[in-house]
C-alpha atoms as a PDB file:
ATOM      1  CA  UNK A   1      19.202  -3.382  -1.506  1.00  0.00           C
ATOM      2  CA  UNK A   2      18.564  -6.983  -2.774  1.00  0.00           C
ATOM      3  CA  UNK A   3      14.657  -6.430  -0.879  1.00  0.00           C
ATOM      4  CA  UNK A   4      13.897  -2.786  -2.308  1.00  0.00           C
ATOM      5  CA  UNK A   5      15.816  -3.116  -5.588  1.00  0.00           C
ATOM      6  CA  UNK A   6      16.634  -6.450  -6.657  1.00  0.00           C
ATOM      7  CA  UNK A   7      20.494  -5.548  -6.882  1.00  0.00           C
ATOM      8  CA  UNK A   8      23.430  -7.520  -5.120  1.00  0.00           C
ATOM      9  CA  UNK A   9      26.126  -5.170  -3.389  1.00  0.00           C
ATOM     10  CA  UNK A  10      28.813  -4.945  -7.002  1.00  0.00           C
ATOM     11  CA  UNK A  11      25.583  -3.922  -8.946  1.00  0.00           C
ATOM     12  CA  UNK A  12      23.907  -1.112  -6.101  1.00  0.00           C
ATOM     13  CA  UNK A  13      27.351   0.188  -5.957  1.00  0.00           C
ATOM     14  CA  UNK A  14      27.734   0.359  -9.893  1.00  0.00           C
ATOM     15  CA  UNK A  15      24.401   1.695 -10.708  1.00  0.00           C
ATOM     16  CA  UNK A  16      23.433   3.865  -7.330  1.00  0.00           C
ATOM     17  CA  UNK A  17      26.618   5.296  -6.750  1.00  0.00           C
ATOM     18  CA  UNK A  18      25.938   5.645  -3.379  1.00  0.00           C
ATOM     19  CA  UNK A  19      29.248   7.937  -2.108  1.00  0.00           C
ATOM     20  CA  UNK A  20      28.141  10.658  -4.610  1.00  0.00           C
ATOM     21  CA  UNK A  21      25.207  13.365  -3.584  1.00  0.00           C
ATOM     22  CA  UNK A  22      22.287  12.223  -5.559  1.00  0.00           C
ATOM     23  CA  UNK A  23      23.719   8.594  -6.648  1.00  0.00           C
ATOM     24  CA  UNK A  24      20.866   6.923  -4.570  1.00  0.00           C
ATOM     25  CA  UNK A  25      18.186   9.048  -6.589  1.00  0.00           C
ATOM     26  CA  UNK A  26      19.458   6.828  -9.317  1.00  0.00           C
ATOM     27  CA  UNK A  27      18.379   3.536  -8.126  1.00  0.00           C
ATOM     28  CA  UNK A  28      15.083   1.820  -9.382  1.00  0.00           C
ATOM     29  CA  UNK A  29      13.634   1.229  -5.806  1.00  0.00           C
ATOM     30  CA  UNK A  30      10.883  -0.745  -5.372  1.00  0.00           C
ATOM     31  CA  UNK A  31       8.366   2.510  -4.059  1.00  0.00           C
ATOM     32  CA  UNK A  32       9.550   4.374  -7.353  1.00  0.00           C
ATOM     33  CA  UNK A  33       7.365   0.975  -8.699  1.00  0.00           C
ATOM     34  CA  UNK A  34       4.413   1.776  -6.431  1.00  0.00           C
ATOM     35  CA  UNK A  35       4.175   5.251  -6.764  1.00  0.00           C
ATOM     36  CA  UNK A  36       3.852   5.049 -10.764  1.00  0.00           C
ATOM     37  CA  UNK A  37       0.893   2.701  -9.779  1.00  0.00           C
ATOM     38  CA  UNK A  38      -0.695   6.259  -7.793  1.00  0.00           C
ATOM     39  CA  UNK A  39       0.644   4.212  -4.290  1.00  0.00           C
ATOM     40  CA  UNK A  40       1.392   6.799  -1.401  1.00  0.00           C
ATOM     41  CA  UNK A  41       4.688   6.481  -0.505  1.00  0.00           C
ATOM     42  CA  UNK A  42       6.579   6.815   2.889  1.00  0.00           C
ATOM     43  CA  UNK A  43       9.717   5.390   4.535  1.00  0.00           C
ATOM     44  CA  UNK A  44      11.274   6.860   7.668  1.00  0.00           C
ATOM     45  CA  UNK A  45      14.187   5.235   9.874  1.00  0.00           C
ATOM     46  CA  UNK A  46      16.073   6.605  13.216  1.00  0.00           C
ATOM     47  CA  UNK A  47      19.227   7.186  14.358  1.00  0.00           C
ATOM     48  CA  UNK A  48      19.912   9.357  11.109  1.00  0.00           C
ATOM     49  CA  UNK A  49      23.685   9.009  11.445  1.00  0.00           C
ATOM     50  CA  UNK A  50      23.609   5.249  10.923  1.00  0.00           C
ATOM     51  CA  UNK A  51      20.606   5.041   8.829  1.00  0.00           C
ATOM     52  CA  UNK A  52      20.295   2.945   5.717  1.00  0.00           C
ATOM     53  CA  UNK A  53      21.130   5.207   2.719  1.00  0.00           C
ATOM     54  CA  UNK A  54      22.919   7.360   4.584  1.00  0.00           C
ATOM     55  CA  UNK A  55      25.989   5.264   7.088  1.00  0.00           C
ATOM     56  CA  UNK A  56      29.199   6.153   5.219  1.00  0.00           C
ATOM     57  CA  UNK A  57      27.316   7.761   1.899  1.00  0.00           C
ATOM     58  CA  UNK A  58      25.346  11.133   1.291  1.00  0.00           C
ATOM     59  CA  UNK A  59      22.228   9.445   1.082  1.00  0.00           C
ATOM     60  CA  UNK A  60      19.323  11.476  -1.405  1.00  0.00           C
ATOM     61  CA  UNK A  61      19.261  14.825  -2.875  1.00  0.00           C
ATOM     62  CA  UNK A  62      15.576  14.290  -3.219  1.00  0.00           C
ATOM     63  CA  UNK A  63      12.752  13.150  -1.033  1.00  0.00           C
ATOM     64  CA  UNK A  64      12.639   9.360  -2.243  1.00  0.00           C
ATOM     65  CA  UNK A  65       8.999   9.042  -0.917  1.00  0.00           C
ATOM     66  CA  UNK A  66       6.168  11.530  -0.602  1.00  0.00           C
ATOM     67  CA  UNK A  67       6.849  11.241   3.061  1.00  0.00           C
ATOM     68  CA  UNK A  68      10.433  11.081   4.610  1.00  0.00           C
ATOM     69  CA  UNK A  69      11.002  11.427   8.075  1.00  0.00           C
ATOM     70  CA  UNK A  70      14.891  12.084   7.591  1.00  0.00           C
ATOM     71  CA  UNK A  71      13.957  16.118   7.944  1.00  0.00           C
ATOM     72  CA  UNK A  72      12.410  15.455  11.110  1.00  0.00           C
ATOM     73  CA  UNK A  73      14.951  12.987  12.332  1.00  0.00           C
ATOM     74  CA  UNK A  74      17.440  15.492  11.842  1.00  0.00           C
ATOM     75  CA  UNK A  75      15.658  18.064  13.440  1.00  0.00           C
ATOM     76  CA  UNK A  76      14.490  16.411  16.726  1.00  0.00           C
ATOM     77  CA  UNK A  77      18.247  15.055  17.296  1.00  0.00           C
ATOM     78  CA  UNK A  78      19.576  18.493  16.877  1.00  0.00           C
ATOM     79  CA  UNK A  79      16.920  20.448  19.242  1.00  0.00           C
ATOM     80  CA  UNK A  80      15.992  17.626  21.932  1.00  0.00           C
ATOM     81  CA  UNK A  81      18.245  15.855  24.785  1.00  0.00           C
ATOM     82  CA  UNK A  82      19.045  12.328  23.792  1.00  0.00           C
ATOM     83  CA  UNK A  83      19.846   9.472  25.816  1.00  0.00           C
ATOM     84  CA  UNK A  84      22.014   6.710  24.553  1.00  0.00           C
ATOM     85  CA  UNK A  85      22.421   3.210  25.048  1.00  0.00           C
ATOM     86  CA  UNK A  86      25.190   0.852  23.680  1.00  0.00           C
ATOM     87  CA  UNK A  87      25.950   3.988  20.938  1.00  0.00           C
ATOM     88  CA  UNK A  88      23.063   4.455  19.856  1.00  0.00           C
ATOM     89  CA  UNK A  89      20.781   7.043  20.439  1.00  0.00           C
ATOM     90  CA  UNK A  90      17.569   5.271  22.138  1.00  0.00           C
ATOM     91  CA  UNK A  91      15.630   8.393  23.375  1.00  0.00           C
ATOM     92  CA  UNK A  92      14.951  11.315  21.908  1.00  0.00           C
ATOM     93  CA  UNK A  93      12.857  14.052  24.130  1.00  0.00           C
ATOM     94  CA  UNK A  94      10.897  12.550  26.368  1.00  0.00           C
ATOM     95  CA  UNK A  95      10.267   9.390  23.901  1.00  0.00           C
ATOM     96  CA  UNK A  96      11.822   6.532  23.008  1.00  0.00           C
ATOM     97  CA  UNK A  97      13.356   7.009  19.642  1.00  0.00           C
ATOM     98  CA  UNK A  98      11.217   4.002  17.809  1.00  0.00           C
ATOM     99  CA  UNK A  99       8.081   5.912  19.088  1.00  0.00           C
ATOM    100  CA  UNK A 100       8.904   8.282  16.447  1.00  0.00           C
ATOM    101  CA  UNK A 101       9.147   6.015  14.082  1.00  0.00           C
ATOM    102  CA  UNK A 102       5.945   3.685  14.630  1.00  0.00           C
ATOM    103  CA  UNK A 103       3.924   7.064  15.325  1.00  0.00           C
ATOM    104  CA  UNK A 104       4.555   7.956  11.589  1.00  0.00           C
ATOM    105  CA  UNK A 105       3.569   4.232  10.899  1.00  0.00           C
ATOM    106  CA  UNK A 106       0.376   4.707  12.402  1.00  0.00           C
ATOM    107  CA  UNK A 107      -0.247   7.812  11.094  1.00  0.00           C
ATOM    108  CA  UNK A 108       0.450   6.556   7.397  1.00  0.00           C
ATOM    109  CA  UNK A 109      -1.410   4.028   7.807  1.00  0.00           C
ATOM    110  CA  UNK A 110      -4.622   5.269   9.453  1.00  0.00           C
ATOM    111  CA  UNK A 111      -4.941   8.040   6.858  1.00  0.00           C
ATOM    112  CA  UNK A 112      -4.035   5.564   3.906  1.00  0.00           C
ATOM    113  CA  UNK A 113      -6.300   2.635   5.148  1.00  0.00           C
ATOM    114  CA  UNK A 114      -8.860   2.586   2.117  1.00  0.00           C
ATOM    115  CA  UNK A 115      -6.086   3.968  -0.686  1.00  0.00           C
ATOM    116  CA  UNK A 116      -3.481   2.273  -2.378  1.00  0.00           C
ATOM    117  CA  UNK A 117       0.085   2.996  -0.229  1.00  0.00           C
ATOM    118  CA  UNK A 118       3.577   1.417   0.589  1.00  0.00           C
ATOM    119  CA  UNK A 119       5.434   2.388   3.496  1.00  0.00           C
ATOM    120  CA  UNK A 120       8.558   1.058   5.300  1.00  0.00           C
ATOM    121  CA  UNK A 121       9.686   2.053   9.262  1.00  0.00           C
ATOM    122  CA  UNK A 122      12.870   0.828  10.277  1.00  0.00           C
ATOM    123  CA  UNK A 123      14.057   0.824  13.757  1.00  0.00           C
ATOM    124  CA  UNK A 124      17.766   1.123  14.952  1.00  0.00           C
ATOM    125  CA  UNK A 125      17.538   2.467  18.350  1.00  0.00           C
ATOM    126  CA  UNK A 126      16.277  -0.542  20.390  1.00  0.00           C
ATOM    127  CA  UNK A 127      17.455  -3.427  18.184  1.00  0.00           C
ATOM    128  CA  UNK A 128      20.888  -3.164  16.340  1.00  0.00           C
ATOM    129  CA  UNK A 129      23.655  -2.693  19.196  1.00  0.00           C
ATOM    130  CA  UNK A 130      22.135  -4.994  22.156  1.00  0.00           C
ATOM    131  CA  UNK A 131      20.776  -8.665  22.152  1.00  0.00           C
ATOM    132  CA  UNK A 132      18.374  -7.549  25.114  1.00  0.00           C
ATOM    133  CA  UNK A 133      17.737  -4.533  24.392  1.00  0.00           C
ATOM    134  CA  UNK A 134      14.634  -5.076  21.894  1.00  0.00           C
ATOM    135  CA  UNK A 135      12.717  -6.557  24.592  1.00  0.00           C
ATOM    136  CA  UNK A 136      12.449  -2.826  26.315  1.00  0.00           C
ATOM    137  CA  UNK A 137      10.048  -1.938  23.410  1.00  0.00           C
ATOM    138  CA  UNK A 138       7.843  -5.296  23.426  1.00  0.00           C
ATOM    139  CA  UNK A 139       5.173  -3.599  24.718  1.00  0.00           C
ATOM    140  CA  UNK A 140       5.383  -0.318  22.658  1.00  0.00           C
ATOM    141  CA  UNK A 141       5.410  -2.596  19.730  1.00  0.00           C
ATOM    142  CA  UNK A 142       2.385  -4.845  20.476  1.00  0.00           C
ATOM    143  CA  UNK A 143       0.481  -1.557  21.350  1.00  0.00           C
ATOM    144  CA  UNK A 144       1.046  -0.536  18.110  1.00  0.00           C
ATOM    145  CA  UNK A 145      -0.107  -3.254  16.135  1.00  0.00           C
ATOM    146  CA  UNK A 146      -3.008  -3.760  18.646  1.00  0.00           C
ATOM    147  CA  UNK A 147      -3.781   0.043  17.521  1.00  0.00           C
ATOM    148  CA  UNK A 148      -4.094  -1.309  13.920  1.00  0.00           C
ATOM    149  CA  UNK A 149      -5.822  -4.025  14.604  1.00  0.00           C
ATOM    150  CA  UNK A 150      -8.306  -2.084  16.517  1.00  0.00           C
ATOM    151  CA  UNK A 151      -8.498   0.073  13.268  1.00  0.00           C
ATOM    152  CA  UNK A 152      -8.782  -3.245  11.090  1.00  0.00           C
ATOM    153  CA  UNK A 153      -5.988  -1.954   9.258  1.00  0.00           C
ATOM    154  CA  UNK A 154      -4.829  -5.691   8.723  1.00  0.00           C
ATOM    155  CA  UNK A 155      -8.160  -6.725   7.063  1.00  0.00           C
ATOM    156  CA  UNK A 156      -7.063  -4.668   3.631  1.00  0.00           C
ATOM    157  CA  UNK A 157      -3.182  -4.455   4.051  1.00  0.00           C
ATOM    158  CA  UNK A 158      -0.301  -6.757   3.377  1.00  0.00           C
ATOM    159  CA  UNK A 159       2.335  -6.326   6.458  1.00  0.00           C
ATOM    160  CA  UNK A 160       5.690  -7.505   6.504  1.00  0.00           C
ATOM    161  CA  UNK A 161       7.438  -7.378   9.868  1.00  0.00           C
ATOM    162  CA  UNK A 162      11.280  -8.589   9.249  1.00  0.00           C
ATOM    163  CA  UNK A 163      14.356  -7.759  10.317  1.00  0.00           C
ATOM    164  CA  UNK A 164      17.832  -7.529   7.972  1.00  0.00           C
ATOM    165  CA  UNK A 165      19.840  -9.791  10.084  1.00  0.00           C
ATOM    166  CA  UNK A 166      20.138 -11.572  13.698  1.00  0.00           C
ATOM    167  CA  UNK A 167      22.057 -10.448  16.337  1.00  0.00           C
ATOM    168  CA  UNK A 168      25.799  -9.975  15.751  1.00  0.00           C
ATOM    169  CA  UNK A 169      27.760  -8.609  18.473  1.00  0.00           C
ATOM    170  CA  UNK A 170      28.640  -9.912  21.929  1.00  0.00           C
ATOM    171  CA  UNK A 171      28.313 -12.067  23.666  1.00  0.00           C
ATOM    172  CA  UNK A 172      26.323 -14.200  21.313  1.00  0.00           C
ATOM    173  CA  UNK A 173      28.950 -13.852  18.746  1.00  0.00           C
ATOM    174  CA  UNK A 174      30.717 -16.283  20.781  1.00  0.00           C
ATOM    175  CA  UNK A 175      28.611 -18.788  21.131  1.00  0.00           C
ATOM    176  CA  UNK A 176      27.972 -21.519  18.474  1.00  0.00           C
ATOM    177  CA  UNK A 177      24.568 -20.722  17.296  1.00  0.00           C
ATOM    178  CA  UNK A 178      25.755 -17.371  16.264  1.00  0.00           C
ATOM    179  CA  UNK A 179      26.002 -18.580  12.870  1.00  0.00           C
ATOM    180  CA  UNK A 180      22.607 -19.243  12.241  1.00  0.00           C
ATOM    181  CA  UNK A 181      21.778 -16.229  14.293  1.00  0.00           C
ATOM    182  CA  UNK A 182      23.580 -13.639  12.384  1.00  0.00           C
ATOM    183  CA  UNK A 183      22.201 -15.160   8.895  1.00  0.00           C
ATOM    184  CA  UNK A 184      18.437 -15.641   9.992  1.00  0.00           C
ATOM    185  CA  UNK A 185      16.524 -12.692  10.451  1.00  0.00           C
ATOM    186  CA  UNK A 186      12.913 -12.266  11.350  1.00  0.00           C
ATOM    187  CA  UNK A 187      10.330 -12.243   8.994  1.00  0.00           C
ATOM    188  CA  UNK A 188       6.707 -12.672   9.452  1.00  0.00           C
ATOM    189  CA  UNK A 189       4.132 -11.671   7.099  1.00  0.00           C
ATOM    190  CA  UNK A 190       0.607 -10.579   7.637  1.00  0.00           C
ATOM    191  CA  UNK A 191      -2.240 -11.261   5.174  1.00  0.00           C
ATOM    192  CA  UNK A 192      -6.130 -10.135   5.777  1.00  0.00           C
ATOM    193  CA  UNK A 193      -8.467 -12.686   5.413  1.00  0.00           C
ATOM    194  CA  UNK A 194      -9.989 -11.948   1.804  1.00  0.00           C
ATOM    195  CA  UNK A 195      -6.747 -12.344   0.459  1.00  0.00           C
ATOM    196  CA  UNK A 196      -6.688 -16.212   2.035  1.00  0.00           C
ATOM    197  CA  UNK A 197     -10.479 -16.754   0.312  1.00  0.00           C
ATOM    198  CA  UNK A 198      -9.359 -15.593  -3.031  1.00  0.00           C
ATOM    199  CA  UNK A 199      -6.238 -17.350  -3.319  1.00  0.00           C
ATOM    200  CA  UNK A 200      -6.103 -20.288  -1.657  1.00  0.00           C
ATOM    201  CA  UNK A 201      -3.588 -21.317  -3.740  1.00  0.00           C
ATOM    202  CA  UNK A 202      -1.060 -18.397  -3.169  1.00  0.00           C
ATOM    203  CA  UNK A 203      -1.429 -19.397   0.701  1.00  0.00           C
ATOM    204  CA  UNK A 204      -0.616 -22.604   0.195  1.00  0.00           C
ATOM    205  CA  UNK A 205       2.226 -21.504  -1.435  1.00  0.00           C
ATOM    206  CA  UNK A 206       3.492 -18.988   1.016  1.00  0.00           C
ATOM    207  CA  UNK A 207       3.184 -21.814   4.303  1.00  0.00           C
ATOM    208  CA  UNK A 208       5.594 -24.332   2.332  1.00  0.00           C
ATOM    209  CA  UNK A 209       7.814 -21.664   1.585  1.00  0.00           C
ATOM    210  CA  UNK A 210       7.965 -20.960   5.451  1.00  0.00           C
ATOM    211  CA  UNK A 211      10.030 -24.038   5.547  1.00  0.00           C
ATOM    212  CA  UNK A 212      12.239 -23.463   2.067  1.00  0.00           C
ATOM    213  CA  UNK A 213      15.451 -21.479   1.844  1.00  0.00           C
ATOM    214  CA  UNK A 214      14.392 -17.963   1.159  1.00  0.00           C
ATOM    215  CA  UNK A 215      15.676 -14.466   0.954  1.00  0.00           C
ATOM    216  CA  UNK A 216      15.230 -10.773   0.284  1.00  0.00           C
ATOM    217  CA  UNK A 217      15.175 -11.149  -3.277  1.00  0.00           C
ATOM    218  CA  UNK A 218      12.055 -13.171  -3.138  1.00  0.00           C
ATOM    219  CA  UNK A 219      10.364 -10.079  -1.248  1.00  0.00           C
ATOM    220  CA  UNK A 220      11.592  -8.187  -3.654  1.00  0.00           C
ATOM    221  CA  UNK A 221       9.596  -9.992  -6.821  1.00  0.00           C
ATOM    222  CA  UNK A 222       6.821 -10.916  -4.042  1.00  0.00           C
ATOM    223  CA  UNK A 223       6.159  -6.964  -3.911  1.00  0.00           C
ATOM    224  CA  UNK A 224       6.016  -7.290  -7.956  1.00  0.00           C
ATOM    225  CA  UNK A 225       3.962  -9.693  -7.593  1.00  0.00           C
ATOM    226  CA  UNK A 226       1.757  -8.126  -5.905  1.00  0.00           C
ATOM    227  CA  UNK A 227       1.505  -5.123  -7.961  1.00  0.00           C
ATOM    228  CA  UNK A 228       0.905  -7.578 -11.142  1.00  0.00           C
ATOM    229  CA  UNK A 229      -2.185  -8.589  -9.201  1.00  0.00           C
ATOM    230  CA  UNK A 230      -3.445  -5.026  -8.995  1.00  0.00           C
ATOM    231  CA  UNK A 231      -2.580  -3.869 -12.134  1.00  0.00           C
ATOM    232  CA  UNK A 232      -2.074  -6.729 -14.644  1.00  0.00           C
ATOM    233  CA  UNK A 233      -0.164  -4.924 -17.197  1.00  0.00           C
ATOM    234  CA  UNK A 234       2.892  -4.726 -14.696  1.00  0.00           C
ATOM    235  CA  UNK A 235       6.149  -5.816 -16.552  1.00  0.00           C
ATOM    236  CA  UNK A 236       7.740  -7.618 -13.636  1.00  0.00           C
ATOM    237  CA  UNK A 237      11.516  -7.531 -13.642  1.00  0.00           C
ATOM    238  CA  UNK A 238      13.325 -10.085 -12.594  1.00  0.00           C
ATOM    239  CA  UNK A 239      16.034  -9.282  -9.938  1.00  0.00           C
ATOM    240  CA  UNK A 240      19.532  -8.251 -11.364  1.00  0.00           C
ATOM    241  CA  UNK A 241      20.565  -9.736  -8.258  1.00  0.00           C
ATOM    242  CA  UNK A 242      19.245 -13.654  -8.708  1.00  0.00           C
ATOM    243  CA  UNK A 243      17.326 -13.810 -11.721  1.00  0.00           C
ATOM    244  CA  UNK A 244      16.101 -17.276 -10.508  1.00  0.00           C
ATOM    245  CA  UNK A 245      14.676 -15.914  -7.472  1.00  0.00           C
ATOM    246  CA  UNK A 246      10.345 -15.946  -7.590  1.00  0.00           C
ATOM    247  CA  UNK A 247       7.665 -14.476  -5.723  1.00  0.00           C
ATOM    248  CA  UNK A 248       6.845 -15.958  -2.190  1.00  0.00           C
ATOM    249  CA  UNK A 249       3.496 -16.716  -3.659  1.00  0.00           C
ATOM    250  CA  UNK A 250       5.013 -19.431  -6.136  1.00  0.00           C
ATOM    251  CA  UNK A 251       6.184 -22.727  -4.239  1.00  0.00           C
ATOM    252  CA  UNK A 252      10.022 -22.607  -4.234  1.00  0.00           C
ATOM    253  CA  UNK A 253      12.150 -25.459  -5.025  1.00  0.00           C
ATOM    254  CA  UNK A 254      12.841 -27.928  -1.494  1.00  0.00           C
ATOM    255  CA  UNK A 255      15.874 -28.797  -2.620  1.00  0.00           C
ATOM    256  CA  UNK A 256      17.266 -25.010  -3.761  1.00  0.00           C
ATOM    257  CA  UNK A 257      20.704 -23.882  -3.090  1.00  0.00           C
ATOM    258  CA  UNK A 258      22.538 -20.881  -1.675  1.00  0.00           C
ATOM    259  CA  UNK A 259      23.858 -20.308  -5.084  1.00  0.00           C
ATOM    260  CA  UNK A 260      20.439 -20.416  -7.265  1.00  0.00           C
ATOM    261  CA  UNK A 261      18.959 -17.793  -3.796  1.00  0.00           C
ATOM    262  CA  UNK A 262      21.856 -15.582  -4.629  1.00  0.00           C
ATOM    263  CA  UNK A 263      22.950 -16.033  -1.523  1.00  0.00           C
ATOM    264  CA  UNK A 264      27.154 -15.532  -1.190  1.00  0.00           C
ATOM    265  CA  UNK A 265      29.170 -18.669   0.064  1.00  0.00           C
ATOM    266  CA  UNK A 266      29.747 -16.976   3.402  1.00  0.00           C
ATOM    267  CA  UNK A 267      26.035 -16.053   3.867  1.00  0.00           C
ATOM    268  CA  UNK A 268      24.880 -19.638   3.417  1.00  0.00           C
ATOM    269  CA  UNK A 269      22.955 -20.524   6.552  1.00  0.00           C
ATOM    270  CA  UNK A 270      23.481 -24.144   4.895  1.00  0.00           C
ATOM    271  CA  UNK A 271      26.771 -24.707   5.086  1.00  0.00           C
ATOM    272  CA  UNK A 272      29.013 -26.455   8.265  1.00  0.00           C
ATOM    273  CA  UNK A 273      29.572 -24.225  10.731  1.00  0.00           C
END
């Protein structure tokens, strides 16, 4: 929520209303943002019992995006075997669930590739239950983006590749570096080459931020950012969540604080563990 909306968990809760039918329709996601700005809009995610807006809540009364695998999720788990690994569903049919997920990815992005669009694809299947696991789709995954790249889909689009957290469950829960692990997810970020020429400046920025305490609310106003740079007469918001947090593009302070990230005490990959 703090990545797509801006909000920390009190505020989501207050203003989504996520346990009512509907109460996510509610919330000012980030797409809603793009789509006013004539973006295409997609998301899809697997494992539909455990999936984002819908674990413990009845998720949207409306499509949120103009495309939404969740109809097809539903439908393949009801009509196809499934095979299941560390409870979780990890093949659906013939394919491994992911597939699913990445081939809409692909899709999206091949027929989008010279329009303006915003799309997120979220895996469960192969990466939330198991710390070994994820490696069984390595290959999947680089064939993917080698697909894209073969396309030169990265030469006009800005792709993040991130995670929401590290691992979490045994056995690296007992071990000491769990801490860090469970509070540092992956997140890479692709930018085409153009983009590097033009603002040389907003690089710079971005590399020494690679080594400064940063979190989803900064991709949050990095995405409004972004859509400032398109279309100038953007209002960017700042988010409800950390109204100090800033754009990935603009240098963040070295010497910035779990508290001024928005980032609870027990979250702070800073503190002694």
């Amino acid at each position: 929520m703090p990545m797509l909306t801006g909000y920390n968990e009190s505020t989501a809760i207050e203003i989504c209303k996520p346990q009512k039918i509907g109460g996510y329709d509610n919330c000012n996601f980030i797409w809603k943002e793009f789509h006013k700005q004539n973006y295409k809009t997609a998301y899809a995610e697997d494992n539909a019992n455990i999936a984002t807006f819908n674990y413990l809540s009845p998720g949207f009364k409306k499509p949120p995006t103009d495309y939404y695998f969740r109809p097809m999720s539903l439908a393949i788990e009801k009509t196809l075997n499934q095979t299941s690994r560390h409870g979780l569903t990890y093949c659906v049919g013939n394919r491994q669930y992911g597939e699913y997920i990445y081939d809409m990815g692909l899709q999206f992005a091949q027929r989008f590739q010279y329009e303006p669009h915003f799309g997120i694809f979220w895996t469960n299947s192969f990466s939330h239950n198991d710390y070994a696991l994820p490696a069984t789709m390595d290959s999947k995954t680089l064939e993917y983006l080698q697909k894209m790249e073969d396309i030169g889909y990265f030469e006009n689009a800005i792709v993040f590749f991130l995670s929401d957290h590290g691992k979490v469950f045994y056995p690296l829960e007992k071990l000491p570096e769990a801490f860090l692990e469970e509070r540092l997810p992956t997140f890479f970020i692709s930018i085409p080459k153009w983009f590097h020429n033009t603002y040389p400046e907003l690089i710079k920025n971005l590399k020494t931020n690679c080594e400064r305490l940063t979190t989803p609310y900064d991709i949050y106003m990095t995405m409004q950012h972004l859509l400032k740079m398109n279309k100038p007469n953007f209002i960017i918001t700042p988010a409800s969540g950390c109204s100090r947090c800033q754009s990935l593009f603009d240098e963040i302070p070295e010497d910035r604080t779990c508290f001024q990230a928005g980032i609870p005490t027990d979250w702070c990959s800073c503190s002694t563990f």
